[in-house]
C-alpha atoms as a PDB file:
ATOM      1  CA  UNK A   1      -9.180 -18.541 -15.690  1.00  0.00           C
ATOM      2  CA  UNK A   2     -12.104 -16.379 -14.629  1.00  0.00           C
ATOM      3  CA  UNK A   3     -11.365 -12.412 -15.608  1.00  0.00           C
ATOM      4  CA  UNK A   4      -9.575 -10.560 -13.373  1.00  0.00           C
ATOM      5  CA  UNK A   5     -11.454  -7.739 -11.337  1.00  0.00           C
ATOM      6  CA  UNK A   6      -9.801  -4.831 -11.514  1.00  0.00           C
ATOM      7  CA  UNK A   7     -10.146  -0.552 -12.291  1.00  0.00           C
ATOM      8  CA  UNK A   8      -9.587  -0.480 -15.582  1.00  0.00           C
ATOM      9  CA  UNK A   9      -6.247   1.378 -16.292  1.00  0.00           C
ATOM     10  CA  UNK A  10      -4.864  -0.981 -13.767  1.00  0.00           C
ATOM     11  CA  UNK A  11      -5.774  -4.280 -15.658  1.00  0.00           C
ATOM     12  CA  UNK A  12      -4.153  -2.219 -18.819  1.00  0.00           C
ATOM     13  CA  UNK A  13      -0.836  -1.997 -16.827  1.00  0.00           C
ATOM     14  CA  UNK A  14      -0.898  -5.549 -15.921  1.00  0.00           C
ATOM     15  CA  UNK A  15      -2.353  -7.459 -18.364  1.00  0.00           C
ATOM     16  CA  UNK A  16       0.622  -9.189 -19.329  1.00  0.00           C
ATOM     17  CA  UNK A  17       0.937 -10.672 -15.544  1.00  0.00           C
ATOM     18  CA  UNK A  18      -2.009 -11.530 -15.450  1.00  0.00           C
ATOM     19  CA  UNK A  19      -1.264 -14.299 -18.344  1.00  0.00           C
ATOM     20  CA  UNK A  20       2.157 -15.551 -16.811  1.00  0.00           C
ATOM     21  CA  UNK A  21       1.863 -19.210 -15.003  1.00  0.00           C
ATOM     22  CA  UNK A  22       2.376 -17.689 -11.592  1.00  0.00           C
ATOM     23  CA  UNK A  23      -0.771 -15.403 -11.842  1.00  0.00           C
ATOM     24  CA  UNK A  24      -3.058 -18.626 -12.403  1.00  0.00           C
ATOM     25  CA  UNK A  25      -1.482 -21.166  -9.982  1.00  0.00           C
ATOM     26  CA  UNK A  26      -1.793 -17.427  -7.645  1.00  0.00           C
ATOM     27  CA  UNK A  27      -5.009 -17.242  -8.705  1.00  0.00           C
ATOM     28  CA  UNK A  28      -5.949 -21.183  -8.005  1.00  0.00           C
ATOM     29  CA  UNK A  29      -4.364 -21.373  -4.540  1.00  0.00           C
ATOM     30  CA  UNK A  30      -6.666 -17.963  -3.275  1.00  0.00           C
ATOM     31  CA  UNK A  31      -9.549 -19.164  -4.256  1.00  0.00           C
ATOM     32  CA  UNK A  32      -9.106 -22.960  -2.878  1.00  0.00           C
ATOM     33  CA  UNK A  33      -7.870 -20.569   0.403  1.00  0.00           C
ATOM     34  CA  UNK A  34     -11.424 -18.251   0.240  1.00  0.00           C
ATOM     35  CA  UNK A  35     -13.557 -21.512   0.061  1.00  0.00           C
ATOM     36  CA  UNK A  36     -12.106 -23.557   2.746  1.00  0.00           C
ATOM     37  CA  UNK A  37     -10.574 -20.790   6.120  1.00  0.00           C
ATOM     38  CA  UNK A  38     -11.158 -17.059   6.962  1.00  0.00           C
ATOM     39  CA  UNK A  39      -9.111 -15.027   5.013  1.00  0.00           C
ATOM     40  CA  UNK A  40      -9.065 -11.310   4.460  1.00  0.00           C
ATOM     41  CA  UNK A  41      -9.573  -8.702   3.486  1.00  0.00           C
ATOM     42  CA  UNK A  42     -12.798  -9.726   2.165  1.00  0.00           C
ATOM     43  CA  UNK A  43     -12.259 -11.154  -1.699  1.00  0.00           C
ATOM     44  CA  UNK A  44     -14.069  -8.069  -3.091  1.00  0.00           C
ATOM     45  CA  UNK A  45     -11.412  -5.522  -1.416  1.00  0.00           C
ATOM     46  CA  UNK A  46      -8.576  -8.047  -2.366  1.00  0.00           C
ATOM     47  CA  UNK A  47      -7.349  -4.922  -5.321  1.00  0.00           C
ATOM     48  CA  UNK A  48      -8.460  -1.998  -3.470  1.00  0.00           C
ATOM     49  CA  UNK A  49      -5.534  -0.371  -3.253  1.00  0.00           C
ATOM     50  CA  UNK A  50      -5.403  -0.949  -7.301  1.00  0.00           C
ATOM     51  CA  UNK A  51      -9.354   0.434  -7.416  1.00  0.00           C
ATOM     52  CA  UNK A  52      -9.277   3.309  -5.591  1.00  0.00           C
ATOM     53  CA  UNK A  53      -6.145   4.780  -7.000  1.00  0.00           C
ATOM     54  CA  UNK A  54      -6.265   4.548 -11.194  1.00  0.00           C
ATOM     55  CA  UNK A  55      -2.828   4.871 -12.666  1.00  0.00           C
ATOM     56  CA  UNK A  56      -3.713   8.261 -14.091  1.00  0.00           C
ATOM     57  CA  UNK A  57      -4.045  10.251 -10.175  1.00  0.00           C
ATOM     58  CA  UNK A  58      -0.729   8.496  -8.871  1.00  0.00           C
ATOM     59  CA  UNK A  59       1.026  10.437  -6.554  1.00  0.00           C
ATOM     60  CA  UNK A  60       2.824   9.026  -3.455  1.00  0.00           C
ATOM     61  CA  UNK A  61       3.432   4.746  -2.993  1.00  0.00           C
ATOM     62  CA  UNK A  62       3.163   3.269   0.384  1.00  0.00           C
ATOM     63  CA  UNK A  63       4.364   0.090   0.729  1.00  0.00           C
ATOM     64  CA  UNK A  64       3.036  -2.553   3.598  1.00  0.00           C
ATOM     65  CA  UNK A  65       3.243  -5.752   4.189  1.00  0.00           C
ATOM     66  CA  UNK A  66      -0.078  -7.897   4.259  1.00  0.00           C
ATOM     67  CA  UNK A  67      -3.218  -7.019   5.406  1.00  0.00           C
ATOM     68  CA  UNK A  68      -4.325  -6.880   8.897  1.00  0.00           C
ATOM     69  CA  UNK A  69      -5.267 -10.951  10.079  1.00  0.00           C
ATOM     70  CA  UNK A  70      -8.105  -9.952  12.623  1.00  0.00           C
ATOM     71  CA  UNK A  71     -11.835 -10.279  11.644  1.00  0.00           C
ATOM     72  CA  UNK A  72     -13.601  -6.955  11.068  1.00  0.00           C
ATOM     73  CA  UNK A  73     -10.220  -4.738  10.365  1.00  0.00           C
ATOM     74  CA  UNK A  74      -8.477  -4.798   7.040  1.00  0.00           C
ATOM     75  CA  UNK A  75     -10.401  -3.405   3.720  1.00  0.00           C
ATOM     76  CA  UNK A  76      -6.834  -3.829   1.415  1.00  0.00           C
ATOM     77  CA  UNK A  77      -5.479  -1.036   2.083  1.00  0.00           C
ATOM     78  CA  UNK A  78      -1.855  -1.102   3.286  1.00  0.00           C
ATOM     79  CA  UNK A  79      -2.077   0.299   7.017  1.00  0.00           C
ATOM     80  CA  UNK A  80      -5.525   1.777   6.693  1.00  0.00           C
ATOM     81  CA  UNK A  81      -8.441  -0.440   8.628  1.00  0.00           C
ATOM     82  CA  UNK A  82     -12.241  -0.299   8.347  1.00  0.00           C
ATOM     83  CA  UNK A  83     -14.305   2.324  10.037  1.00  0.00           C
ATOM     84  CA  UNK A  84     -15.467   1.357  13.687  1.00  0.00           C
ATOM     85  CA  UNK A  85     -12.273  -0.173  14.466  1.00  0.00           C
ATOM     86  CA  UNK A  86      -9.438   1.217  16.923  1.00  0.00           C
ATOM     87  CA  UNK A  87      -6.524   2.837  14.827  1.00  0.00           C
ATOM     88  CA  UNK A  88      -3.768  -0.015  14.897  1.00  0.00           C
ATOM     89  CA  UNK A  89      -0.352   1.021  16.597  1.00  0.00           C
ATOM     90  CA  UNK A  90       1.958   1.370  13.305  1.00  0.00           C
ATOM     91  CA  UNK A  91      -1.189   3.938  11.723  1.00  0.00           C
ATOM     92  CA  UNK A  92      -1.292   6.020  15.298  1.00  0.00           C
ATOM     93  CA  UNK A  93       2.275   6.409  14.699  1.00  0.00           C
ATOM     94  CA  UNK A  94       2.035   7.376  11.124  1.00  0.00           C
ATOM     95  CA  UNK A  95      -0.460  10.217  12.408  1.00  0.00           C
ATOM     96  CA  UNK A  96       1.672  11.608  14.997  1.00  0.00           C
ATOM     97  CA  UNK A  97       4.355  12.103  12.759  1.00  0.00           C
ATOM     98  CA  UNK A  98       1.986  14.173  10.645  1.00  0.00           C
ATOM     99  CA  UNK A  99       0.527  16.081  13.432  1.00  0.00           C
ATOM    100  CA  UNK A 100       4.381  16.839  14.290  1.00  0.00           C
ATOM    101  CA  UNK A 101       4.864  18.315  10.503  1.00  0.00           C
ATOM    102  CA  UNK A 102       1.307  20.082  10.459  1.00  0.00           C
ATOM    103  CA  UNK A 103      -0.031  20.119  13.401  1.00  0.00           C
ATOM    104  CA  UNK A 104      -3.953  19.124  14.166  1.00  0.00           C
ATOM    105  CA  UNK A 105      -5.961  16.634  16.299  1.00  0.00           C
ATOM    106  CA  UNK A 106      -5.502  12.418  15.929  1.00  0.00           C
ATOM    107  CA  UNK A 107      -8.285  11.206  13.279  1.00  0.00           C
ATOM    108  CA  UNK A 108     -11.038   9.214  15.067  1.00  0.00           C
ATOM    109  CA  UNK A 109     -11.188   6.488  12.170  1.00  0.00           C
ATOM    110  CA  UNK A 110      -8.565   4.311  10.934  1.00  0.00           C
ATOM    111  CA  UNK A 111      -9.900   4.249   7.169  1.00  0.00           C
ATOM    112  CA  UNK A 112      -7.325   5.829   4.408  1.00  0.00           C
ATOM    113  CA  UNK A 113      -9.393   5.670   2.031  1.00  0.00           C
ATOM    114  CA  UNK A 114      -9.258   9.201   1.534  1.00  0.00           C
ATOM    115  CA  UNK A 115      -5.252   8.861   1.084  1.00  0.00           C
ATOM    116  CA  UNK A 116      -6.256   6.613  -2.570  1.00  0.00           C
ATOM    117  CA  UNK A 117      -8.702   8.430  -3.644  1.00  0.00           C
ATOM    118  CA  UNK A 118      -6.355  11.823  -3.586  1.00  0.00           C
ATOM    119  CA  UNK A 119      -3.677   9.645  -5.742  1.00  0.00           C
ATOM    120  CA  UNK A 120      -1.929   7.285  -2.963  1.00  0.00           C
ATOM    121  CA  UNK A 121      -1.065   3.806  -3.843  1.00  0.00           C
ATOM    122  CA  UNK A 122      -1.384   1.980   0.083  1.00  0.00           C
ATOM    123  CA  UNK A 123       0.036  -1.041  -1.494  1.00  0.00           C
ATOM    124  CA  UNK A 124       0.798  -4.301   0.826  1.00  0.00           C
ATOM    125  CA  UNK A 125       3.185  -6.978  -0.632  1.00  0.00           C
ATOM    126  CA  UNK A 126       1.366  -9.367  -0.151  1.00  0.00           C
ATOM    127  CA  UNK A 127      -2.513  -9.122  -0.922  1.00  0.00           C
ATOM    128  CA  UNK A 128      -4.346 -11.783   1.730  1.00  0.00           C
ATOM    129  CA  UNK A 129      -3.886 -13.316   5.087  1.00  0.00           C
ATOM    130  CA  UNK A 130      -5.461 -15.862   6.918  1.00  0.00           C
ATOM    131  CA  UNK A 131      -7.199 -14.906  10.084  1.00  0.00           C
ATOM    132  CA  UNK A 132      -4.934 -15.276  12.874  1.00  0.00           C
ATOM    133  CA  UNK A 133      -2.102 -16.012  10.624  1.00  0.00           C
ATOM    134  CA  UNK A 134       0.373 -13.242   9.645  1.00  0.00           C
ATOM    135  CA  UNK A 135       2.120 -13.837   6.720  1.00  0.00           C
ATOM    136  CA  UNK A 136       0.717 -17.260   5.948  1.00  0.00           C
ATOM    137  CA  UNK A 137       0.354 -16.349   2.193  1.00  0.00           C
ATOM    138  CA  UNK A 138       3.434 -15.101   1.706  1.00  0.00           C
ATOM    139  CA  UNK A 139       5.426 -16.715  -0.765  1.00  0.00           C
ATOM    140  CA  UNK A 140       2.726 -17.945  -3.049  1.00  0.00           C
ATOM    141  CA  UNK A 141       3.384 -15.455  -5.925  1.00  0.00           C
ATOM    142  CA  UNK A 142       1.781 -12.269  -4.253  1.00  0.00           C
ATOM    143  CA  UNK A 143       5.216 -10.676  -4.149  1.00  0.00           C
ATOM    144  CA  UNK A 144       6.502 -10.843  -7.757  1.00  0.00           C
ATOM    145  CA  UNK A 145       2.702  -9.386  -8.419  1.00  0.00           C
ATOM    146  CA  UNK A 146       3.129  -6.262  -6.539  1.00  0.00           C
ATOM    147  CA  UNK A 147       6.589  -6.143  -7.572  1.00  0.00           C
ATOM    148  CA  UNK A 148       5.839  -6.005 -10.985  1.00  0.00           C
ATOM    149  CA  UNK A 149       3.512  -2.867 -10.034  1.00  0.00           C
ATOM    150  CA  UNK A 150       5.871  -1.135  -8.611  1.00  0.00           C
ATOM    151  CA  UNK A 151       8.365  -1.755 -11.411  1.00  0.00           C
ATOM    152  CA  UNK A 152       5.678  -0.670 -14.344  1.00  0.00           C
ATOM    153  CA  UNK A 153       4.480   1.874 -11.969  1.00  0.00           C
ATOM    154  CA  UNK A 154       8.395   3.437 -11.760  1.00  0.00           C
ATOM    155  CA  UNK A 155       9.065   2.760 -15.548  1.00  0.00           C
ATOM    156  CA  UNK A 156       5.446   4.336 -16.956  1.00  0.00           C
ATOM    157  CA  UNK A 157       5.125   6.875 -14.669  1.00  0.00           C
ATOM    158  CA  UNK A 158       7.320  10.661 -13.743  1.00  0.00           C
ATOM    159  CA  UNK A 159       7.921  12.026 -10.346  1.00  0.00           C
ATOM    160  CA  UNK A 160       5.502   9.934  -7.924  1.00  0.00           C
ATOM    161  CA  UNK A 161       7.316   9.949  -4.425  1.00  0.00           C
ATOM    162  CA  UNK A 162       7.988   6.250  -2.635  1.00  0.00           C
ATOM    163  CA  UNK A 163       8.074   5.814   1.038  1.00  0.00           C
ATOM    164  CA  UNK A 164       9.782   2.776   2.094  1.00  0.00           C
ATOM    165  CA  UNK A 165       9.429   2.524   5.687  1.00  0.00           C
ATOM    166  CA  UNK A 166      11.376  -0.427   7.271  1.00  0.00           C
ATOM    167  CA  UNK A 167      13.792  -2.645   5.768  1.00  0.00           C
ATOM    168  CA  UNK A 168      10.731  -4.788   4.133  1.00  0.00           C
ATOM    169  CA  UNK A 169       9.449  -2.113   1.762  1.00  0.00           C
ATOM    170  CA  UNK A 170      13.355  -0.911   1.641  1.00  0.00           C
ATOM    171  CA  UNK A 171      14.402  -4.338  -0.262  1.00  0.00           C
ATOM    172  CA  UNK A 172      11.882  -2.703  -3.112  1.00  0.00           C
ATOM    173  CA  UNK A 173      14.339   0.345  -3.801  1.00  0.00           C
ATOM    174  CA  UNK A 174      15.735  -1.754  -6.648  1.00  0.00           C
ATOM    175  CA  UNK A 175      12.699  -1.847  -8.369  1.00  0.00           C
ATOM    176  CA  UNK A 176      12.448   1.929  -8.655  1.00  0.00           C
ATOM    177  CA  UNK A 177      14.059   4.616 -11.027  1.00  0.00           C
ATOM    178  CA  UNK A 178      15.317   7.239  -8.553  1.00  0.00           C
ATOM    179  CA  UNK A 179      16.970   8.922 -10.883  1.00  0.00           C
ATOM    180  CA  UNK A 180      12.763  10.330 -11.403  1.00  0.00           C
ATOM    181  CA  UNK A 181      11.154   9.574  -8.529  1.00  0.00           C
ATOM    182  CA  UNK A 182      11.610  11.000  -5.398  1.00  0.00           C
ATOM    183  CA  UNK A 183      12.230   8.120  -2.906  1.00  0.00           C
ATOM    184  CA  UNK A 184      11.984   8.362   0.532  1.00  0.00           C
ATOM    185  CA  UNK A 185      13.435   5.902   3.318  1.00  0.00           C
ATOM    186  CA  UNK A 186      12.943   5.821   7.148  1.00  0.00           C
ATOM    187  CA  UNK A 187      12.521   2.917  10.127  1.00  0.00           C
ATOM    188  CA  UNK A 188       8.819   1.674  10.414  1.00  0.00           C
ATOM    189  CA  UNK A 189       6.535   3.274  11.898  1.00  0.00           C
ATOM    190  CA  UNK A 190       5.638   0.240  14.209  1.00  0.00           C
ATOM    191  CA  UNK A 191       5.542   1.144  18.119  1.00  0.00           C
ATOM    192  CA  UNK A 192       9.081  -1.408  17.679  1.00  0.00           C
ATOM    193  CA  UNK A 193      11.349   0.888  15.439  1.00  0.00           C
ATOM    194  CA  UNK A 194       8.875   4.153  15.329  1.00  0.00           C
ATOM    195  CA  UNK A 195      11.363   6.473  18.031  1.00  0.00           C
ATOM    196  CA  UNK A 196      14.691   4.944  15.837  1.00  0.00           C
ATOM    197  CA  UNK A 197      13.890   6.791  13.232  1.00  0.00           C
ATOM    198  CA  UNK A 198      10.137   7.182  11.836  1.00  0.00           C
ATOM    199  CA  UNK A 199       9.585  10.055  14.043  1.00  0.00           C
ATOM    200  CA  UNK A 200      11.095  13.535  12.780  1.00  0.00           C
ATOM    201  CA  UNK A 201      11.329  11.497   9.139  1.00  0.00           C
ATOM    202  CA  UNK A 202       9.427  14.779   7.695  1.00  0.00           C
ATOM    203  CA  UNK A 203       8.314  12.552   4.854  1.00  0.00           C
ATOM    204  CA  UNK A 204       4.917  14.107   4.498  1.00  0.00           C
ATOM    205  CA  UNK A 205       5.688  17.559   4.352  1.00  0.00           C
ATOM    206  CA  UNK A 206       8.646  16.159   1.877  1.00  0.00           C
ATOM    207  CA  UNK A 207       6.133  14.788  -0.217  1.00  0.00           C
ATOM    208  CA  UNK A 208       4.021  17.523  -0.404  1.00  0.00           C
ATOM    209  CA  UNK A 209       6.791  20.308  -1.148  1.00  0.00           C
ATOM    210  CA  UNK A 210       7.902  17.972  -4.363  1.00  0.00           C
ATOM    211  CA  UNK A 211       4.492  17.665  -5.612  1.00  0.00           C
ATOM    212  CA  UNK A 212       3.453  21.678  -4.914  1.00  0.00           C
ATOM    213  CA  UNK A 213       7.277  21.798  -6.982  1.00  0.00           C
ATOM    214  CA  UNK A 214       5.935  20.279  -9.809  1.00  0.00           C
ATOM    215  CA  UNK A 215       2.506  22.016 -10.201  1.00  0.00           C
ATOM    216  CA  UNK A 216       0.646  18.807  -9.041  1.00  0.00           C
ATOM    217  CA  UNK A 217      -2.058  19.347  -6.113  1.00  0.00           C
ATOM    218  CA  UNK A 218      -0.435  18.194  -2.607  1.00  0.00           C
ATOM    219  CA  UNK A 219      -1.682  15.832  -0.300  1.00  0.00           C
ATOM    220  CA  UNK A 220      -4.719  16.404   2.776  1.00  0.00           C
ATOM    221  CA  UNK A 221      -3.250  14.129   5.311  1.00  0.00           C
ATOM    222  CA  UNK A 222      -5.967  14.839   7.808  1.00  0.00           C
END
């Protein structure tokens, strides 16, 4: 199997996945999907979550779904798109809530790239899509990857906050030592479930007041 791509203290973590039978039929059945349909986010940005967050600066966890399945928008990210693009519903919601907390004016781009590089892990379940196809590559071994990064993540790591935001990322509470973590639970933010229970959540400000707690920088949500 080719060598894995990945930021360096990340490929550390996982090494020993990326040797279990799963990983390489995983690894067999993306590539047969790059060569032959549309599928994004482009293969380069298929870890970017992983690469633009090293173990070392992890703060918060986000956990999404799978990546956006329309041309031009997802960059693997979970809920961030690329710059240029409209900010999708379930992100506009995500920054209202944080303008309720904090106050200030709706970001003009949809990019959170800013988010990993200050320590959050915007971590979909599952990795790819095909275009026009949500979902379509679930089951094929994506999920016990990112499960297994949450579960090292919660076992190696002290105090990084979780938000599990609809019953999706909720099923992952299992995975996670709350007992020293803080973990944080709400509806989606999706225009669907947002007003049930997403809205007032006060997750970000709850975030931040752990971390300033513990002496680690907080978060610049916008």
């Amino acid at each position: 199997m080719q060598e894995i791509k990945i930021e360096s203290s990340w490929k550390d973590l996982l090494k020993d996945e990326f040797q279990k039978p799963y990983f390489s039929s995983l690894v067999e059945f993306i590539k047969k999907e790059y060569a032959t349909k549309d599928i994004f986010p482009p293969a380069k940005y298929i870890f970017s979550a992983l690469d633009n967050c090293p173990v070392e600066n992890l703060k918060i966890v986000i956990i999404g779904q799978d990546p956006y399945h329309t041309p031009g928008v997802a960059n693997g990210l979970a809920f961030s798109a690329n710059p240029g693009n409209k900010i999708p519903p379930s992100l506009q919601n995500i920054f209202k809530e944080i303008i309720a907390e904090y106050g200030g004016a709706m970001p003009a781009s949809p990019d959170l790239s800013s988010w990993a590089k200050q320590g959050i892990l915007l971590l979909n379940t599952t990795l790819t899509v095909q275009s026009g196809k949500p979902m379509s590559h679930k089951d094929h071994g994506w999920e016990t990857f990112t499960d297994a990064i949450i579960q090292k993540i919660s076992e190696k790591k002290d105090n990084l906050v979780f938000m599990l935001w609809g019953a999706h990322a909720q099923k992952k509470q299992s995975l996670i030592d709350s007992a020293k973590h803080l973990v944080l639970t709400s509806p989606h933010p999706s225009p669907f479930s947002a007003a049930s229970g997403f809205f007032g959540n006060n997750h970000f400000k709850q975030a931040n007041d752990y971390l300033s707690l513990l002496g680690i920088d907080p978060i610049k949500w916008l």
